[in-house]
C-alpha atoms as a PDB file:
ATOM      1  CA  UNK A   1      54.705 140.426 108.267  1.00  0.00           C
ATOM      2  CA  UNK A   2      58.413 140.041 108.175  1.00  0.00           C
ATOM      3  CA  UNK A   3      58.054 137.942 111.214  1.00  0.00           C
ATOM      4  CA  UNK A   4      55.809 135.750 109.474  1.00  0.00           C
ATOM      5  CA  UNK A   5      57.527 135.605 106.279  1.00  0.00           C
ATOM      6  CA  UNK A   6      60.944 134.877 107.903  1.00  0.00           C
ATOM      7  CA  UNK A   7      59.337 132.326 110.335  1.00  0.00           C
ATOM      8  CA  UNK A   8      57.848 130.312 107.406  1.00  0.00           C
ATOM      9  CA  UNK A   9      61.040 130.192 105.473  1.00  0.00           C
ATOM     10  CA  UNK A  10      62.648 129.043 108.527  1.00  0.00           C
ATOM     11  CA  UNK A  11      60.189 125.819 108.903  1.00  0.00           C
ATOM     12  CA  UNK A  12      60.200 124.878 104.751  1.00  0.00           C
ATOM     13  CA  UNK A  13      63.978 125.160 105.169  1.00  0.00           C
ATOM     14  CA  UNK A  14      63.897 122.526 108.507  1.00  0.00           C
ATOM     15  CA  UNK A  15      61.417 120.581 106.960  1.00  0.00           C
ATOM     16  CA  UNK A  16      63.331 120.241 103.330  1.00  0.00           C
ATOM     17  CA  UNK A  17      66.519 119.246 105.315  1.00  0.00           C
ATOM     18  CA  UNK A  18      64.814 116.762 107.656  1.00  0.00           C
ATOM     19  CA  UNK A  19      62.977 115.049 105.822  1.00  0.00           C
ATOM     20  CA  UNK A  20      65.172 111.421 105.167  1.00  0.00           C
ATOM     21  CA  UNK A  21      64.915 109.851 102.034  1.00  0.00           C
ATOM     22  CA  UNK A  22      67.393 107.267 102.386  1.00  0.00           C
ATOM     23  CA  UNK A  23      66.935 104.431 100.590  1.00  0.00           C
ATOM     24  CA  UNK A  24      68.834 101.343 102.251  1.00  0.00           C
ATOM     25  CA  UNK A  25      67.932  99.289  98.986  1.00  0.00           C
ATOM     26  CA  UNK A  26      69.846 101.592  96.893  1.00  0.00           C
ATOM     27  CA  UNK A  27      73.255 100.272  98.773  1.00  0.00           C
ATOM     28  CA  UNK A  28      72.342  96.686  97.786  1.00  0.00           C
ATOM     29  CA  UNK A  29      75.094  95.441  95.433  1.00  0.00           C
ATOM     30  CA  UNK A  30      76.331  98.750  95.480  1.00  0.00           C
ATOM     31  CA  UNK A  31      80.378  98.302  94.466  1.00  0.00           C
ATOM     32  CA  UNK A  32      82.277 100.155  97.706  1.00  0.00           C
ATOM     33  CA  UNK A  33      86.198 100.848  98.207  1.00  0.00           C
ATOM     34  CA  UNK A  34      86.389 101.900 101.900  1.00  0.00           C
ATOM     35  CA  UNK A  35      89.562 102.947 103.484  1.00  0.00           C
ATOM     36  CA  UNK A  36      90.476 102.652 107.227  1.00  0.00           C
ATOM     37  CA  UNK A  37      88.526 100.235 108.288  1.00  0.00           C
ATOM     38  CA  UNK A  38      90.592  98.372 111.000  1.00  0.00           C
ATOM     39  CA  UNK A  39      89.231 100.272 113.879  1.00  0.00           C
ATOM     40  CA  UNK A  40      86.684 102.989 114.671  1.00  0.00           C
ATOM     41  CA  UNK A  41      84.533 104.676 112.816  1.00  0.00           C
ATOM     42  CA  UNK A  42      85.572 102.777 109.212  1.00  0.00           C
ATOM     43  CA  UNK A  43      85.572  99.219 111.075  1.00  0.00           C
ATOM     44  CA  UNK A  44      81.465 100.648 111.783  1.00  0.00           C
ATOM     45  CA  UNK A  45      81.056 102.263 108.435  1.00  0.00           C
ATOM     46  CA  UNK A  46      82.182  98.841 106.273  1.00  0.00           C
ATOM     47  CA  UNK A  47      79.367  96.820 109.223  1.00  0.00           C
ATOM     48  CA  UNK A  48      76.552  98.945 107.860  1.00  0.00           C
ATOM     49  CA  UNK A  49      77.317  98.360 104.085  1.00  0.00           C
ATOM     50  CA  UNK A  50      78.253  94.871 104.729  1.00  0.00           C
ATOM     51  CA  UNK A  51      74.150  94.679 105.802  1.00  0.00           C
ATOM     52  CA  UNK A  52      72.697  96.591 103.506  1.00  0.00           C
ATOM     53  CA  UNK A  53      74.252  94.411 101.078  1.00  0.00           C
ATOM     54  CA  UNK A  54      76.905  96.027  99.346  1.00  0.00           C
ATOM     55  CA  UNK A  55      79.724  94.710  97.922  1.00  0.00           C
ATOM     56  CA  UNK A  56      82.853  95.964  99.564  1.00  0.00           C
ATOM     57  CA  UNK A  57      86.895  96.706  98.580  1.00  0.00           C
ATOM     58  CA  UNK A  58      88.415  97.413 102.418  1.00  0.00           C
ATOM     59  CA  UNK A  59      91.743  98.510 103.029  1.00  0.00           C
ATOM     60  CA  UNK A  60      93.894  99.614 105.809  1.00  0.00           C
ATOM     61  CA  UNK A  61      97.202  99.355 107.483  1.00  0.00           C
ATOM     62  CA  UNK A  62      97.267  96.035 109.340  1.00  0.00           C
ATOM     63  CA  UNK A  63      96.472  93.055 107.790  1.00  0.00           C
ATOM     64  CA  UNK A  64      95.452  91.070 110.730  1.00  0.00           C
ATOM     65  CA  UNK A  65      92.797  93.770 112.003  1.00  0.00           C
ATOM     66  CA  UNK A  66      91.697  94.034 108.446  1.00  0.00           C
ATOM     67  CA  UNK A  67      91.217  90.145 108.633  1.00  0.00           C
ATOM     68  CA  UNK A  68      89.119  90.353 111.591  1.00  0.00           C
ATOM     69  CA  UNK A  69      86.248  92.761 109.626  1.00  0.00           C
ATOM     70  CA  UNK A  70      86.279  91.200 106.585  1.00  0.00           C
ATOM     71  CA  UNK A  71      85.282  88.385 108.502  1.00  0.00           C
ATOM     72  CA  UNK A  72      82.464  90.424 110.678  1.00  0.00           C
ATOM     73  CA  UNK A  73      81.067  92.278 107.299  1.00  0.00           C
ATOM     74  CA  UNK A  74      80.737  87.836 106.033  1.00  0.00           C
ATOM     75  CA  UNK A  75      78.929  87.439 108.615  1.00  0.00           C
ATOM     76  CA  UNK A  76      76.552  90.508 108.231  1.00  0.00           C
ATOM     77  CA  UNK A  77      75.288  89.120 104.849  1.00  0.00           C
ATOM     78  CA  UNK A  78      78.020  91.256 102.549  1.00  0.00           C
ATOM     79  CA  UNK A  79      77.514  89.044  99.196  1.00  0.00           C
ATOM     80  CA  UNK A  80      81.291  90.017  98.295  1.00  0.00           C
ATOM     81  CA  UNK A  81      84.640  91.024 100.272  1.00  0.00           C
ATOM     82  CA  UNK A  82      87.691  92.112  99.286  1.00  0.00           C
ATOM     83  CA  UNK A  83      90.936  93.237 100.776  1.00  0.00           C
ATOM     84  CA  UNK A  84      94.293  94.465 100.694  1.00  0.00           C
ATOM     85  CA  UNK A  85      96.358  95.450 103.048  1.00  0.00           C
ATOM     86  CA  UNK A  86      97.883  98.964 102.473  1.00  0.00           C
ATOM     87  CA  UNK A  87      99.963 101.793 103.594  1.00  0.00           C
ATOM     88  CA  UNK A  88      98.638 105.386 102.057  1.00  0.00           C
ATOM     89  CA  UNK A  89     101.981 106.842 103.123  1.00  0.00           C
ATOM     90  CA  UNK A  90     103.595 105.382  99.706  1.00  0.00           C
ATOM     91  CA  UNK A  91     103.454 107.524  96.678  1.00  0.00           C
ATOM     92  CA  UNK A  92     102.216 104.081  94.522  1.00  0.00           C
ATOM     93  CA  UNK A  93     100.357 102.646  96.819  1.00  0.00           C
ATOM     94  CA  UNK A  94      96.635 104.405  96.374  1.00  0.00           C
ATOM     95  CA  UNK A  95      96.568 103.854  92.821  1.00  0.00           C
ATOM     96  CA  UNK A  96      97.529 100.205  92.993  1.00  0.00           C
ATOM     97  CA  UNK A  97      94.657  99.437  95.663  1.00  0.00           C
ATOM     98  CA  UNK A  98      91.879 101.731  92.818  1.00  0.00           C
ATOM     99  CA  UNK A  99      93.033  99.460  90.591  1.00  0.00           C
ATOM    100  CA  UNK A 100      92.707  96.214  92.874  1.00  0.00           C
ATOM    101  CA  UNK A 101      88.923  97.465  93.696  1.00  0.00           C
ATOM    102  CA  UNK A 102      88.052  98.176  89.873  1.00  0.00           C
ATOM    103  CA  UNK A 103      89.915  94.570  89.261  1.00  0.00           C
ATOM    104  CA  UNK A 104      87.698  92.480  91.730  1.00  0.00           C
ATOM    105  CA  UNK A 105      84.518  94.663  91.763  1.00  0.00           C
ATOM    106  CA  UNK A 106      84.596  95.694  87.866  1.00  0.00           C
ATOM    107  CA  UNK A 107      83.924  99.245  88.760  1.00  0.00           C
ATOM    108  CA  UNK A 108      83.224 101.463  92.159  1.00  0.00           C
ATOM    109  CA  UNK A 109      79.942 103.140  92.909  1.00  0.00           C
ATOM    110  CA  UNK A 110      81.370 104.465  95.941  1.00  0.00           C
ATOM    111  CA  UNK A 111      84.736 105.363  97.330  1.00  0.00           C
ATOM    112  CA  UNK A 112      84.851 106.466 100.892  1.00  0.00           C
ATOM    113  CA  UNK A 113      88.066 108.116 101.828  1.00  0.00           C
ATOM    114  CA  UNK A 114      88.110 107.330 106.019  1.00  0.00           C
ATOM    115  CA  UNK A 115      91.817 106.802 106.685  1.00  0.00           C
ATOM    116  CA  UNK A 116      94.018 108.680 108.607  1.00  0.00           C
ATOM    117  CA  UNK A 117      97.750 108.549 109.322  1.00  0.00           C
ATOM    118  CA  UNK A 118      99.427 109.149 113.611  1.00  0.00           C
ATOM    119  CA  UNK A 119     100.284 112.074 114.207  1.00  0.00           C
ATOM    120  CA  UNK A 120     104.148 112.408 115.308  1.00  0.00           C
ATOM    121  CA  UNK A 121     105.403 111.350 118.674  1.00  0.00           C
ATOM    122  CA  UNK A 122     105.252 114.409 121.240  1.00  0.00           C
ATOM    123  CA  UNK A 123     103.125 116.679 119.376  1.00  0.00           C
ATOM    124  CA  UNK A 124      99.575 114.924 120.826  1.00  0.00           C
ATOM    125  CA  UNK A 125     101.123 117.630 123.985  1.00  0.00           C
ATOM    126  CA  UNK A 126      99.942 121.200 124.201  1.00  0.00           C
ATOM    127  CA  UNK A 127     103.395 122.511 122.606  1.00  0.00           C
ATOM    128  CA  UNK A 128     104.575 123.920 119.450  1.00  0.00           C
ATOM    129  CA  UNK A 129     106.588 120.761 118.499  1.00  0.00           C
ATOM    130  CA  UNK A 130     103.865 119.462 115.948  1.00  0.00           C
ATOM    131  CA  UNK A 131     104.084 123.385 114.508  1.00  0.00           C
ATOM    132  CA  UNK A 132     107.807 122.771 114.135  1.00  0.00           C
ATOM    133  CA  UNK A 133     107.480 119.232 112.410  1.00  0.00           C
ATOM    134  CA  UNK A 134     105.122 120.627 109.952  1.00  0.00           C
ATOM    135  CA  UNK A 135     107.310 123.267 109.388  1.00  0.00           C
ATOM    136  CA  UNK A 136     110.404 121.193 108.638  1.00  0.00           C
ATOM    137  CA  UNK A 137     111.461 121.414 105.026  1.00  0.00           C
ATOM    138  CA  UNK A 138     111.805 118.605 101.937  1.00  0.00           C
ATOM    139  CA  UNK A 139     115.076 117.718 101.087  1.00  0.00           C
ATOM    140  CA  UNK A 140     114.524 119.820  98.054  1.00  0.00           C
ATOM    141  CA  UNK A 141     114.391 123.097  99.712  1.00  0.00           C
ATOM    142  CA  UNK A 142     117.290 123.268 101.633  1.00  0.00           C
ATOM    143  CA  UNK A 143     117.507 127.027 102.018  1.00  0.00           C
ATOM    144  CA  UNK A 144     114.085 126.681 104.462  1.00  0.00           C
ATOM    145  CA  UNK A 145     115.263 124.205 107.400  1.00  0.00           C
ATOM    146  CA  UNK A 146     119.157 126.403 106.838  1.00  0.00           C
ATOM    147  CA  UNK A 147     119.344 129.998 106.052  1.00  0.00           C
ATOM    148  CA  UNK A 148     122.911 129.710 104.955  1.00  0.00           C
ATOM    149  CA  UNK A 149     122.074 127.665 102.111  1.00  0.00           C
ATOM    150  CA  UNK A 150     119.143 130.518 100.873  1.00  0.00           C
ATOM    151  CA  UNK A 151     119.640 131.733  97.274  1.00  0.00           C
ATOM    152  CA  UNK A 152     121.387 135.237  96.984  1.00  0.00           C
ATOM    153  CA  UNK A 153     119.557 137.947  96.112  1.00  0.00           C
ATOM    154  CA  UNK A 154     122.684 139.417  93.561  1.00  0.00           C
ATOM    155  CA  UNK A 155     122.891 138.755  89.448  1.00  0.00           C
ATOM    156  CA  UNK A 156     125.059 135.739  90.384  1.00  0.00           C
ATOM    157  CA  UNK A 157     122.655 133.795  91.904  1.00  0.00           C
ATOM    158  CA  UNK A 158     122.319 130.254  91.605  1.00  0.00           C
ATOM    159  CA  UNK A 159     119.047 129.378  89.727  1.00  0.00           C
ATOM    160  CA  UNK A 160     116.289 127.731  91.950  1.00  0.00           C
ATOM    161  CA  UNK A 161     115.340 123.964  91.703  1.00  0.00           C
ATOM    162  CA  UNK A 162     112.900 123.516  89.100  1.00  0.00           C
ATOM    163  CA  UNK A 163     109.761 121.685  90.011  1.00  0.00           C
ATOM    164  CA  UNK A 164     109.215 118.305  88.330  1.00  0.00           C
ATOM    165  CA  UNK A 165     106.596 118.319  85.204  1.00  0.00           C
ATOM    166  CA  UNK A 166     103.562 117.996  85.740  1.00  0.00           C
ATOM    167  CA  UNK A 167     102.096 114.167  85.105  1.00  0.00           C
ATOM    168  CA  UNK A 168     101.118 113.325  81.579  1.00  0.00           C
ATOM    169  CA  UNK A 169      98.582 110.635  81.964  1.00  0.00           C
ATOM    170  CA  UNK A 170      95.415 111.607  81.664  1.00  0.00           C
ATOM    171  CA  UNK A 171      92.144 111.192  82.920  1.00  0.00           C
ATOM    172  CA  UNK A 172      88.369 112.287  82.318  1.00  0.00           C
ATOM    173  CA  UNK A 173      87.085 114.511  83.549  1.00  0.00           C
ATOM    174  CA  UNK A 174      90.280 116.575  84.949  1.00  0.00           C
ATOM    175  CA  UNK A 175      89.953 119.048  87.414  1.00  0.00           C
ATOM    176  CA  UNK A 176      92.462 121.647  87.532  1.00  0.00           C
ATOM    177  CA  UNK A 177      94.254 120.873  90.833  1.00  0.00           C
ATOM    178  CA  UNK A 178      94.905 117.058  90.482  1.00  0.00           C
ATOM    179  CA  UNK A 179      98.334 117.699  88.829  1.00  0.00           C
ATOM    180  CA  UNK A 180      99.703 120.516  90.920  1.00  0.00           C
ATOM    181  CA  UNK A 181      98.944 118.144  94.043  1.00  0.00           C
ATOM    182  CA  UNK A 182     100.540 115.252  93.035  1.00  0.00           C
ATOM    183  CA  UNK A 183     103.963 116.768  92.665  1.00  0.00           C
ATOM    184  CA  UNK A 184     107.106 114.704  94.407  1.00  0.00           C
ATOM    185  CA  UNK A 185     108.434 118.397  96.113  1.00  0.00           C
ATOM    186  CA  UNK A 186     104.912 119.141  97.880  1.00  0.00           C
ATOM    187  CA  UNK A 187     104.749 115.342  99.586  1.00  0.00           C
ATOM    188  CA  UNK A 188     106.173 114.298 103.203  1.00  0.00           C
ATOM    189  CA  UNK A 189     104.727 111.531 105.125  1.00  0.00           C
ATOM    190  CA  UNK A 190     102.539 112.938 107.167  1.00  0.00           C
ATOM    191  CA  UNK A 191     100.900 115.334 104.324  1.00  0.00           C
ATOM    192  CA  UNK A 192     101.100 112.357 101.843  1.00  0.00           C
ATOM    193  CA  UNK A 193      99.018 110.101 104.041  1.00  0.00           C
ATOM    194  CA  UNK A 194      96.159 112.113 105.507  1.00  0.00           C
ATOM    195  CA  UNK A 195      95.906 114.593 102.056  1.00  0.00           C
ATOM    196  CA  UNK A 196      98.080 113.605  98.634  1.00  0.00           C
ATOM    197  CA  UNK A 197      96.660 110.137  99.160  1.00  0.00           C
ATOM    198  CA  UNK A 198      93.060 111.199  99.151  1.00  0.00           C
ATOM    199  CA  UNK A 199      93.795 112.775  95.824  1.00  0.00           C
ATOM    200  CA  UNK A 200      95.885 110.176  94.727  1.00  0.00           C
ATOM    201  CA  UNK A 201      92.379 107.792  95.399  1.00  0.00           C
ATOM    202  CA  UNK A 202      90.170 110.353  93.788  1.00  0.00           C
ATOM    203  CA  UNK A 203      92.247 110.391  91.082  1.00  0.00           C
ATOM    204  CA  UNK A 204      92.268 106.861  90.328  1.00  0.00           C
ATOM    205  CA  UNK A 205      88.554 106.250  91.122  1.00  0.00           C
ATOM    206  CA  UNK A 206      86.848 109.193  88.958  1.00  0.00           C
ATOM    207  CA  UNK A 207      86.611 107.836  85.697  1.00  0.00           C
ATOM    208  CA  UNK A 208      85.041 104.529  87.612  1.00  0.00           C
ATOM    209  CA  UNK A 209      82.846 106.966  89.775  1.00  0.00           C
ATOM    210  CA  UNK A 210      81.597 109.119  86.566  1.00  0.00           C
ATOM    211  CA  UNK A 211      80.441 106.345  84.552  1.00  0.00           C
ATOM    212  CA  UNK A 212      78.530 104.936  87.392  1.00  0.00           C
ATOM    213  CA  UNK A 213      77.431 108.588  88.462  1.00  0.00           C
ATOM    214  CA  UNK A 214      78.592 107.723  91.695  1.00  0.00           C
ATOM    215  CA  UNK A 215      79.581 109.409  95.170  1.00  0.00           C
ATOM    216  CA  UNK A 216      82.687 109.937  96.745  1.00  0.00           C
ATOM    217  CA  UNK A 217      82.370 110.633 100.577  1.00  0.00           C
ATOM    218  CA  UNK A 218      85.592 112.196 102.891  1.00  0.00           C
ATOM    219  CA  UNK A 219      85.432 111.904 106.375  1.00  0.00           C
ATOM    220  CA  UNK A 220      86.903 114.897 108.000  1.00  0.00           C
ATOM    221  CA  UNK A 221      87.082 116.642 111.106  1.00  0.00           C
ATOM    222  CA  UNK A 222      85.586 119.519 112.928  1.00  0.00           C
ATOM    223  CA  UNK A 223      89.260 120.957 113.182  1.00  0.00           C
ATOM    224  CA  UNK A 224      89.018 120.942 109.222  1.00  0.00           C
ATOM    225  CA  UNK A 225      86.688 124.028 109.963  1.00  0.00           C
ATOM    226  CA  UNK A 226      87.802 125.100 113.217  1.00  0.00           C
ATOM    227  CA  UNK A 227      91.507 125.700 113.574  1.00  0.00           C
ATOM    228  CA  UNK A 228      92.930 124.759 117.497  1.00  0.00           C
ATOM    229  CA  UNK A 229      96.238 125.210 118.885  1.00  0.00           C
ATOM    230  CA  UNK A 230      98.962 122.498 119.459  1.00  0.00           C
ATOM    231  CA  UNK A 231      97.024 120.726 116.691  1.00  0.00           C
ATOM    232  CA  UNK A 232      98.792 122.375 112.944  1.00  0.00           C
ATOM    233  CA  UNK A 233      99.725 118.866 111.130  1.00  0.00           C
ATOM    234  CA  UNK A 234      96.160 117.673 112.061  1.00  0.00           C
ATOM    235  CA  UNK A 235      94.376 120.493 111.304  1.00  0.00           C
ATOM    236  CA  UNK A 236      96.161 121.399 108.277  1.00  0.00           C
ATOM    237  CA  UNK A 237      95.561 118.253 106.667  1.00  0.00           C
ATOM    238  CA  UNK A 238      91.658 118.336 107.703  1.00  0.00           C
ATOM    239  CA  UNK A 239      91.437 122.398 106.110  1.00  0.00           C
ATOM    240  CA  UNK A 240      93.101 120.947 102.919  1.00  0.00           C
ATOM    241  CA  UNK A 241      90.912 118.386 102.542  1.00  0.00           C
ATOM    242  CA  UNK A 242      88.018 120.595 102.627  1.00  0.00           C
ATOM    243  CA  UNK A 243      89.314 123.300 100.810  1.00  0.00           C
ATOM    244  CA  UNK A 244      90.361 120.333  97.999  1.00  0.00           C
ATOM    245  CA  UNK A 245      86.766 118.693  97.999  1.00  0.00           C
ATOM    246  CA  UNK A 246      84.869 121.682  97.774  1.00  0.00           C
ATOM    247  CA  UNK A 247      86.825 123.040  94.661  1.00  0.00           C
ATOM    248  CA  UNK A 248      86.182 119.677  93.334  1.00  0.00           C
ATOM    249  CA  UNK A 249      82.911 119.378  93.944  1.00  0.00           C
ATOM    250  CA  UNK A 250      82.527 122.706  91.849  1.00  0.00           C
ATOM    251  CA  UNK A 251      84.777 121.846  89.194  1.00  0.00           C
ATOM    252  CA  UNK A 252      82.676 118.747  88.582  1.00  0.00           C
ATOM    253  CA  UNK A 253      79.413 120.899  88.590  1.00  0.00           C
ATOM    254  CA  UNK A 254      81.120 123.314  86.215  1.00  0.00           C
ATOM    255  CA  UNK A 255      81.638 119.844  83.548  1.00  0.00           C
ATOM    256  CA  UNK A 256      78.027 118.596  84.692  1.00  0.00           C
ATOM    257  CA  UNK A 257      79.771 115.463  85.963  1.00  0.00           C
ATOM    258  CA  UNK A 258      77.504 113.589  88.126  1.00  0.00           C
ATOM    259  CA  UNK A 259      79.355 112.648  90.917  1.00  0.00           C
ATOM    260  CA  UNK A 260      78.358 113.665  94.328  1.00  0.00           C
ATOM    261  CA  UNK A 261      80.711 114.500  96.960  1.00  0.00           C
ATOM    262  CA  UNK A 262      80.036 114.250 100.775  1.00  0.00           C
ATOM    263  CA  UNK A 263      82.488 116.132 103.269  1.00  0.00           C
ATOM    264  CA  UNK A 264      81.197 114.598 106.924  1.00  0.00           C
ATOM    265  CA  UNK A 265      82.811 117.064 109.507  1.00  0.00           C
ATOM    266  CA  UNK A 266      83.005 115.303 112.607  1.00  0.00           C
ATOM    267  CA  UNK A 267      83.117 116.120 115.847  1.00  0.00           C
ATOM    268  CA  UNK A 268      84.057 114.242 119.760  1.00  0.00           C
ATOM    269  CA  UNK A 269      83.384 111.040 118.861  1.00  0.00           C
ATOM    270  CA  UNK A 270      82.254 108.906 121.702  1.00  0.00           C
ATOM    271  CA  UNK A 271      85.082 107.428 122.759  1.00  0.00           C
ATOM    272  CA  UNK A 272      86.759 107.651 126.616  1.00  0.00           C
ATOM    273  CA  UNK A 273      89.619 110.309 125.123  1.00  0.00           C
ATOM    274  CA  UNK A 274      86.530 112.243 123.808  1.00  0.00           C
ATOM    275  CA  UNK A 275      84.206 111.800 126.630  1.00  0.00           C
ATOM    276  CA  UNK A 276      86.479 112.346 129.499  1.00  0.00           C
ATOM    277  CA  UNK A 277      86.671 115.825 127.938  1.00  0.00           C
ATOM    278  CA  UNK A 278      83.130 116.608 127.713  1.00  0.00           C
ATOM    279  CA  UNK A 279      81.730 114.540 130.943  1.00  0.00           C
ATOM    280  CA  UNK A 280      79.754 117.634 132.209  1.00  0.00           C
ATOM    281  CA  UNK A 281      77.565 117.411 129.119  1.00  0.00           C
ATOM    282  CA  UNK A 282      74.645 115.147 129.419  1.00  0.00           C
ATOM    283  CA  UNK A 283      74.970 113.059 125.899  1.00  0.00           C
ATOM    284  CA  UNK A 284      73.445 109.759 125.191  1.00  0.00           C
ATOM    285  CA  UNK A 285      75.590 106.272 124.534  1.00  0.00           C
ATOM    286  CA  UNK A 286      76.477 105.527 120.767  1.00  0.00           C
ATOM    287  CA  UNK A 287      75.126 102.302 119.557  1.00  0.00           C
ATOM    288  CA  UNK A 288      77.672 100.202 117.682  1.00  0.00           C
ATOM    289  CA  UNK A 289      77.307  97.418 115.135  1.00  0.00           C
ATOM    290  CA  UNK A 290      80.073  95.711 116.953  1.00  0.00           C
ATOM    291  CA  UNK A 291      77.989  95.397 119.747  1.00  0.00           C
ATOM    292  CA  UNK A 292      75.961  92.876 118.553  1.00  0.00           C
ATOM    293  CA  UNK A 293      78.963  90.489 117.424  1.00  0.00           C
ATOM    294  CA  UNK A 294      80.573  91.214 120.613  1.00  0.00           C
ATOM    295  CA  UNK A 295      83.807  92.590 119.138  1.00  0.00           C
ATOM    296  CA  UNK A 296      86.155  94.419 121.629  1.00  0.00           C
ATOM    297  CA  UNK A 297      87.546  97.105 120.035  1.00  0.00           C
ATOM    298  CA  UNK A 298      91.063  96.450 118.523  1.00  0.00           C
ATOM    299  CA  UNK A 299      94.021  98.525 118.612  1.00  0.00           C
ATOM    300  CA  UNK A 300      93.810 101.505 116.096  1.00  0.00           C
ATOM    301  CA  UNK A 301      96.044 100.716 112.937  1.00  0.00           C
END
């Protein structure tokens, strides 16, 4: 009976999550801000909005790349395309290109968080360099990159930096962690660009996204999930961005805020890096949008 019981749960359970009930005509003239779209998986991700009809913000670093798609996504029917050029390692810079999509599309119904910053020189090797870059410390807190320069421990101790206020601009709703995040002292390049500046976005965009009642999607990484070695700046960023979108997501439940949030946890991805890896495993070709315009794939910006 167990068996049975168990065995029918199991099939209402695959059947509830298999069952597909996307609508493609809900993306028509759907208002998008996509990020990272010069190469990859954002250059295919802006391809199938530009078809479905959707009406589309895209951003990333290199404005000639970025050229080259908003050109593609014209001529896959997109009724409107935007861009900007942008670097998410500057503090300002995700706020100013919100603004620039709620400016030119008069409000977002999606924003879809898909950039990602290099990581530093040497640490793509199997060594514990990337392990020490992460470690190094802000200017700020000179007593962790030089013990000599640690606070005593005695009466006469010097009194330790005090952390900058907290931002006083507002915005509704307000989840808890926004402000904490957004601190100067916590930021460094790396960190700024493939974490603060997702917050930094979802900051910006959430009063946009919560009148619309719209979705915010984060493209992550299986190493998000599943920590590696020789892989800590990565990986850190990836577990922070989960661990931050999944508080969110709750926080926004909590306020019965409609705005849906989408963590996709990728994978290899089928590239020659990825497949080289993996060749022993029988695994079908991807299909690409950029097949049918006969793109080559540019150089990853």
């Amino acid at each position: 009976m167990k068996v049975l019981l168990l065995t029918g749960l199991g099939a209402l359970f695959f059947a509830y999550y298999w069952d597909d009930n996307f609508d493609p005509a809900s993306l028509h003239g759907a208002r998008v801000l996509l990020t990272g779209v010069s190469a990859g998986i954002g250059e295919e991700l802006a391809y199938h909005y530009a078809r479905l009809g959707s009406h589309l913000v895209l951003t990333a670093h290199t404005e000639a790349l970025l050229q080259q798609v908003v050109g593609n996504c014209r001529k896959l029917g997109a009724p409107k395309v935007f861009y900007i050029a942008a670097d998410m390692a500057s503090p300002e810079v995700p706020e100013r290109v919100v603004q620039f999509a709620l400016d030119k599309l008069g409000g977002l119904d999606y924003l879809v968080l898909n950039h990602l910053g290099a990581a530093p020189a040497g640490t793509r090797v199997r060594s514990s360099q990337s392990t020490r870059w992460l470690m190094q410390a802000p200017p700020s807190w000179p007593w962790l990159s030089s013990p000599a320069n640690a606070p005593t421990l005695s009466s006469e101790r010097s009194p330790s930096p005090q952390a900058p206020p907290l931002p006083t601009k507002a915005f509704t709703p307000s989840p808890s962690g926004l402000g904490f995040l957004l601190r100067p002292v916590t930021r460094s390049r790396h960190l700024q660009m493939n974490f603060l500046s997702y917050v930094q976005l979802t900051s910006s965009a959430l009063p946009s996204l919560t009148d619309s009642k719209g979705s915010l999607v984060v493209v992550s990484s299986l190493l998000g999930r599943v920590p590696t070695s020789f892989s800590s700046p990565y990986s850190a960023a990836k577990f922070a961005l989960d661990s931050f979108f999944s508080s969110l997501r709750r926080e926004l439940d909590v306020q019965e805020v409609n705005v849906a949030i989408t963590m996709c946890v990728l994978g290899l991805r089928d590239r020659a890096s990825a497949a080289e890896g993996v060749s022993w495993m029988p695994h079908s070709r991807a299909w690409f949008v950029r097949q049918e315009l006969n793109i080559t794939t540019p150089a990853a910006a």
